[in-house]
Protein backbone atom coordinates (compact mmCIF):
# COMPACT_ATOMS: atom_id res chain seq x y z
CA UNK A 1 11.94 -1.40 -10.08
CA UNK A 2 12.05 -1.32 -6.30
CA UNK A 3 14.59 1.32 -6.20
CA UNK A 4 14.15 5.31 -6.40
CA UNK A 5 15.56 8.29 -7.56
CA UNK A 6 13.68 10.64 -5.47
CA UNK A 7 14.95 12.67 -2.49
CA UNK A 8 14.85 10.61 0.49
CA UNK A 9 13.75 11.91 4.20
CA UNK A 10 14.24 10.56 7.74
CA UNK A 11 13.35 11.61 11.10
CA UNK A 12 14.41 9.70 13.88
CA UNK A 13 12.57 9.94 17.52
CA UNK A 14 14.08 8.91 21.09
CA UNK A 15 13.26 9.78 24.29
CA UNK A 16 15.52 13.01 25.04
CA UNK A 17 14.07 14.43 21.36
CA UNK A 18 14.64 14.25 17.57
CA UNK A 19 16.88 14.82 14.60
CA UNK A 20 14.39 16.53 12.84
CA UNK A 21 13.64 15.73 8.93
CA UNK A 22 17.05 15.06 7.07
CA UNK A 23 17.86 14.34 3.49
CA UNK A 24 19.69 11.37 2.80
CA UNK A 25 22.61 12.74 0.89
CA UNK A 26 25.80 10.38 0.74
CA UNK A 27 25.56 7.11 0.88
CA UNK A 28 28.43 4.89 0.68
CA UNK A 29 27.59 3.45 -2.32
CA UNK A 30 28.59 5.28 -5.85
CA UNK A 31 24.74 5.20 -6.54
CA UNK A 32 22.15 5.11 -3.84
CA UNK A 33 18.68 3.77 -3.15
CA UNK A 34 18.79 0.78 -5.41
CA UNK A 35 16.79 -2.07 -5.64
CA UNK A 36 18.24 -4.76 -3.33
CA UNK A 37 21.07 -2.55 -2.17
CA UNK A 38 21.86 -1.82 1.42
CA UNK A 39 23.11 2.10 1.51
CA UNK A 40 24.99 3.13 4.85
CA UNK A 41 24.57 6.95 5.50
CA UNK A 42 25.81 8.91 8.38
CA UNK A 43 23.27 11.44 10.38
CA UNK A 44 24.77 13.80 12.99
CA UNK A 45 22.68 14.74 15.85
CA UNK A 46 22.98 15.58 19.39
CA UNK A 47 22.53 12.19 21.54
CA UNK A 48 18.48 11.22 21.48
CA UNK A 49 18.91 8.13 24.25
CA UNK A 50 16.93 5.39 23.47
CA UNK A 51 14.96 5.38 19.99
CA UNK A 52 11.61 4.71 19.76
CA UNK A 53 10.32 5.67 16.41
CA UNK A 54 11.50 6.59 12.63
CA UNK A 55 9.13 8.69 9.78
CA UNK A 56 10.71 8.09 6.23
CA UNK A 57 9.52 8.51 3.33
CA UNK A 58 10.72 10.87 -0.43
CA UNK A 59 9.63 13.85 -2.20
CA UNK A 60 7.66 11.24 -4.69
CA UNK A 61 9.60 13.72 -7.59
CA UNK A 62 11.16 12.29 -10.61
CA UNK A 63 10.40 8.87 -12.58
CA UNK A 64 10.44 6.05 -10.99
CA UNK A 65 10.56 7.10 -7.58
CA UNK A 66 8.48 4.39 -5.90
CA UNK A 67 10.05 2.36 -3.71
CA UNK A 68 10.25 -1.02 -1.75
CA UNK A 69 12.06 -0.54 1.74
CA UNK A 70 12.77 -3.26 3.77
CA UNK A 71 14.34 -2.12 6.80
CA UNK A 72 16.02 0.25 8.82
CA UNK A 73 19.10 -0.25 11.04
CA UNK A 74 20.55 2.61 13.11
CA UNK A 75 23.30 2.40 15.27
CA UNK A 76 24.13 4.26 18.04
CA UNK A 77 27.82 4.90 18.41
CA UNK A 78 27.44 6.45 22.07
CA UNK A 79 25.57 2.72 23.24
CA UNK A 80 26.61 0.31 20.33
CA UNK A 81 23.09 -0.69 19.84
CA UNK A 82 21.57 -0.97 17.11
CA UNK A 83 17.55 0.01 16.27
CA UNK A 84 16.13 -2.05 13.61
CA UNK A 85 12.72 -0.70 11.92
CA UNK A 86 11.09 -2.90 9.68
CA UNK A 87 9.30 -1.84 6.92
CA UNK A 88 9.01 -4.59 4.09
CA UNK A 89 6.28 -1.63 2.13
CA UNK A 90 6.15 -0.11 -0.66
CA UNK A 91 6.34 3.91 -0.34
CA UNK A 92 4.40 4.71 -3.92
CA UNK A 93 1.51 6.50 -3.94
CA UNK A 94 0.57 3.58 -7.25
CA UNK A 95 1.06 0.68 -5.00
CA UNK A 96 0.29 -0.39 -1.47
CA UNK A 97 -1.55 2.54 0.26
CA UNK A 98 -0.84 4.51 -2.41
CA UNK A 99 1.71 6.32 1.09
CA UNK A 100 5.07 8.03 -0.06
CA UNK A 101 6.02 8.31 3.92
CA UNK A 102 5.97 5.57 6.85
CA UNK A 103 6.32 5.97 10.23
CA UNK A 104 7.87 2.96 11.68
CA UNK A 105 8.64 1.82 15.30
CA UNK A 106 11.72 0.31 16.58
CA UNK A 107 11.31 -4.07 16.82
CA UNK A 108 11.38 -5.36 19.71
CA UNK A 109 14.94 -7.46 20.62
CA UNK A 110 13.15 -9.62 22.75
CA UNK A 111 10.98 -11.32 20.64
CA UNK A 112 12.14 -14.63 19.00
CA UNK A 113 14.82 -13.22 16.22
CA UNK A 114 12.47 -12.99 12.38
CA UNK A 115 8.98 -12.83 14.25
CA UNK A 116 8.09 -9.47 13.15
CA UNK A 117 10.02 -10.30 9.69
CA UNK A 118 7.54 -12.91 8.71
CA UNK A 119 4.80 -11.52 10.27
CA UNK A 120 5.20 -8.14 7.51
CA UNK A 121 6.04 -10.90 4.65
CA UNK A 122 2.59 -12.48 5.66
CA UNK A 123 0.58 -9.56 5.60
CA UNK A 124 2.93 -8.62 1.91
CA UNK A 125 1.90 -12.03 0.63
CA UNK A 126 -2.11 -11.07 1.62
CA UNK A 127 -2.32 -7.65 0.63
CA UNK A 128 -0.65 -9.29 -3.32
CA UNK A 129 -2.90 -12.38 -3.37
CA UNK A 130 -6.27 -11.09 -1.42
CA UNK A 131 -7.56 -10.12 -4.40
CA UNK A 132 -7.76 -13.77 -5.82
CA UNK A 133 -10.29 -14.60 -3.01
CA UNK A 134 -12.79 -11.34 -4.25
CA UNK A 135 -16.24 -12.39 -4.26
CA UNK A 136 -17.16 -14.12 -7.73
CA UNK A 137 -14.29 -16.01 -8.05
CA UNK A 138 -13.25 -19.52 -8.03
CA UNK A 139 -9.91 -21.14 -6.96
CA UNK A 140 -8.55 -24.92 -7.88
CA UNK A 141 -5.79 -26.47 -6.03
CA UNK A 142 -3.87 -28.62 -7.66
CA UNK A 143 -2.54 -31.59 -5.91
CA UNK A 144 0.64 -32.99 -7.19
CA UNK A 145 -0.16 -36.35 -5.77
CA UNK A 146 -3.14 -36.83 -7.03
CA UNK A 147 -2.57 -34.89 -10.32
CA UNK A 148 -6.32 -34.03 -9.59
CA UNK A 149 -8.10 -30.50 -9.11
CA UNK A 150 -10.00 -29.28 -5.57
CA UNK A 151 -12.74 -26.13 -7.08
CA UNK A 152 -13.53 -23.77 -4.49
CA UNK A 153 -16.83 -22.18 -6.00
CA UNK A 154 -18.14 -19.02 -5.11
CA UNK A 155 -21.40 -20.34 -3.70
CA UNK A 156 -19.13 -22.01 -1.23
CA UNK A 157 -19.40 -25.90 -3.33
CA UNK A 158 -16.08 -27.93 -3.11
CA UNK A 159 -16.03 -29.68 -6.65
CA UNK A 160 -13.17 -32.26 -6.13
CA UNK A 161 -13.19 -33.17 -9.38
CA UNK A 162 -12.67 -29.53 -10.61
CA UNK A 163 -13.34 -28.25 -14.35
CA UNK A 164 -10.94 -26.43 -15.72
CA UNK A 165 -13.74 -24.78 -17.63
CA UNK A 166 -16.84 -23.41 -15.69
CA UNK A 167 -19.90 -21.06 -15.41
CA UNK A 168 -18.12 -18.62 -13.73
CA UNK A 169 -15.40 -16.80 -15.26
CA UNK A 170 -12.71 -16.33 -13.20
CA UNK A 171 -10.64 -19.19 -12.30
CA UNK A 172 -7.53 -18.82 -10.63
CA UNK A 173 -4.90 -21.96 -10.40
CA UNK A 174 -2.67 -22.79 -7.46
CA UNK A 175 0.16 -25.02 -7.48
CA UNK A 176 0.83 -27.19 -4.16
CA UNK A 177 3.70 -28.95 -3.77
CA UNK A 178 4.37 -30.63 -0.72
C-alpha cells in the first residue's frame, strides 16, 4: 500500500528559475505511481542550469492515496547530469508527519555513494521503532548464544536474567542475531 492514486505535483528549482507546479501525467508505465515501481515522466521547461531543490507532493484525493517515495532522479538532457533527491517518506497526512508535500534538496555527488541513503533509512528505522523506547516500557534482548534474556527496566535496572513476565506491562522482545 505504498503506492497512490492521487494526482501527483512537482516543482523543480535551479538557479536561472523554475518549472513551476506540474502534474505528473504520463508515465511510461501502463499504470503509474505503484508501490515499488520506478515511473519515468518527461517535463518540458525552458533550461533552469543547475538544480538545487524539488517540492512534490499530491492532491491527497481519492482512496488510498498515501504514499512512500523513495527518490527522485532528474536528468538534464542539455548537461547529462543527473539530480538525485532522496526522499525515503511517506507523503500521508495518516503516517509520518501526517505531510502530503516534501520539499527535497538535490544530494550531494561528492559524498561517499549511499551516505545520505542510509542516513534517511536510519532516521525511517527510528521514527517506526522510537516508540518501543516510550517511557514505561521494558525491552529484553535476546541473545542467541546464550539463549538467555538482557531486561532493560524502566527504572533504568538491567535484569540479565530477564522474566518474560513482569510488573510492568509492556514488554517488547528483540531478536539479535549476530
Amino acid at each position: 500500500n505504498a503506492g497512490t492514486d492521487a494526482e501527483v505535483y512537482i516543482s523543480v528549482y535551479g538557479d536561472r528559475g523554475d518549472t513551476g507546479s506540474r502534474q505528473l501525467l504520463r508515465s511510461q508505465k501502463p499504470k503509474k505511481f505503484l508501490r515499488g515501481q520506478t515511473d519515468i515522466f518527461t517535463v518540458e521547461a525552458v533550461h533552469l542550469g543547475h538544480l538545487y531543490k524539488i517540492v512534490i507532493g499530491h492532491n491527497g484525493l481519492g482512496s488510498g492515496n498515501g504514499w512512500f517515495l523513495d527518490k527522485v532522479v532528474i536528468k538534464d538532457p542539455i548537461t547529462d547530469l543527473d539530480y538525485a533527491f532522496l526522499c525515503h517518506r511517506w507523503l500521508d497526512q495518516g503516517q509520518d508527519d501526517g505531510s502530503i508535500a516534501r520539499e527535497l534538496t538535490v544530494t550531494d555527488a561528492s559524498t561517499f555513494p549511499g551516505r545520505e541513503e542510509l542516513e534517511l533509512k536510519r532516521e525511517e528505522t527510528w521514527a517506526a521503532e522510537k516508540w518501543k523506547f516510550q517511557e514505561g516500557n521494558t525491552l529484553q534482548f535476546y541473545n542467541r548464544l546464550t539463549r538467555g534474556f538482557i531486561c532493560l527496566n524502566p527504572d533504568s535496572r538491567v535484569d540479565a536474567l530477564g522474566d518474560k513476565k513482569n510488573k510492568y506491562g509492556k514488554v517488547f522482545f528483540i531478536w539479535i542475531y549476530a
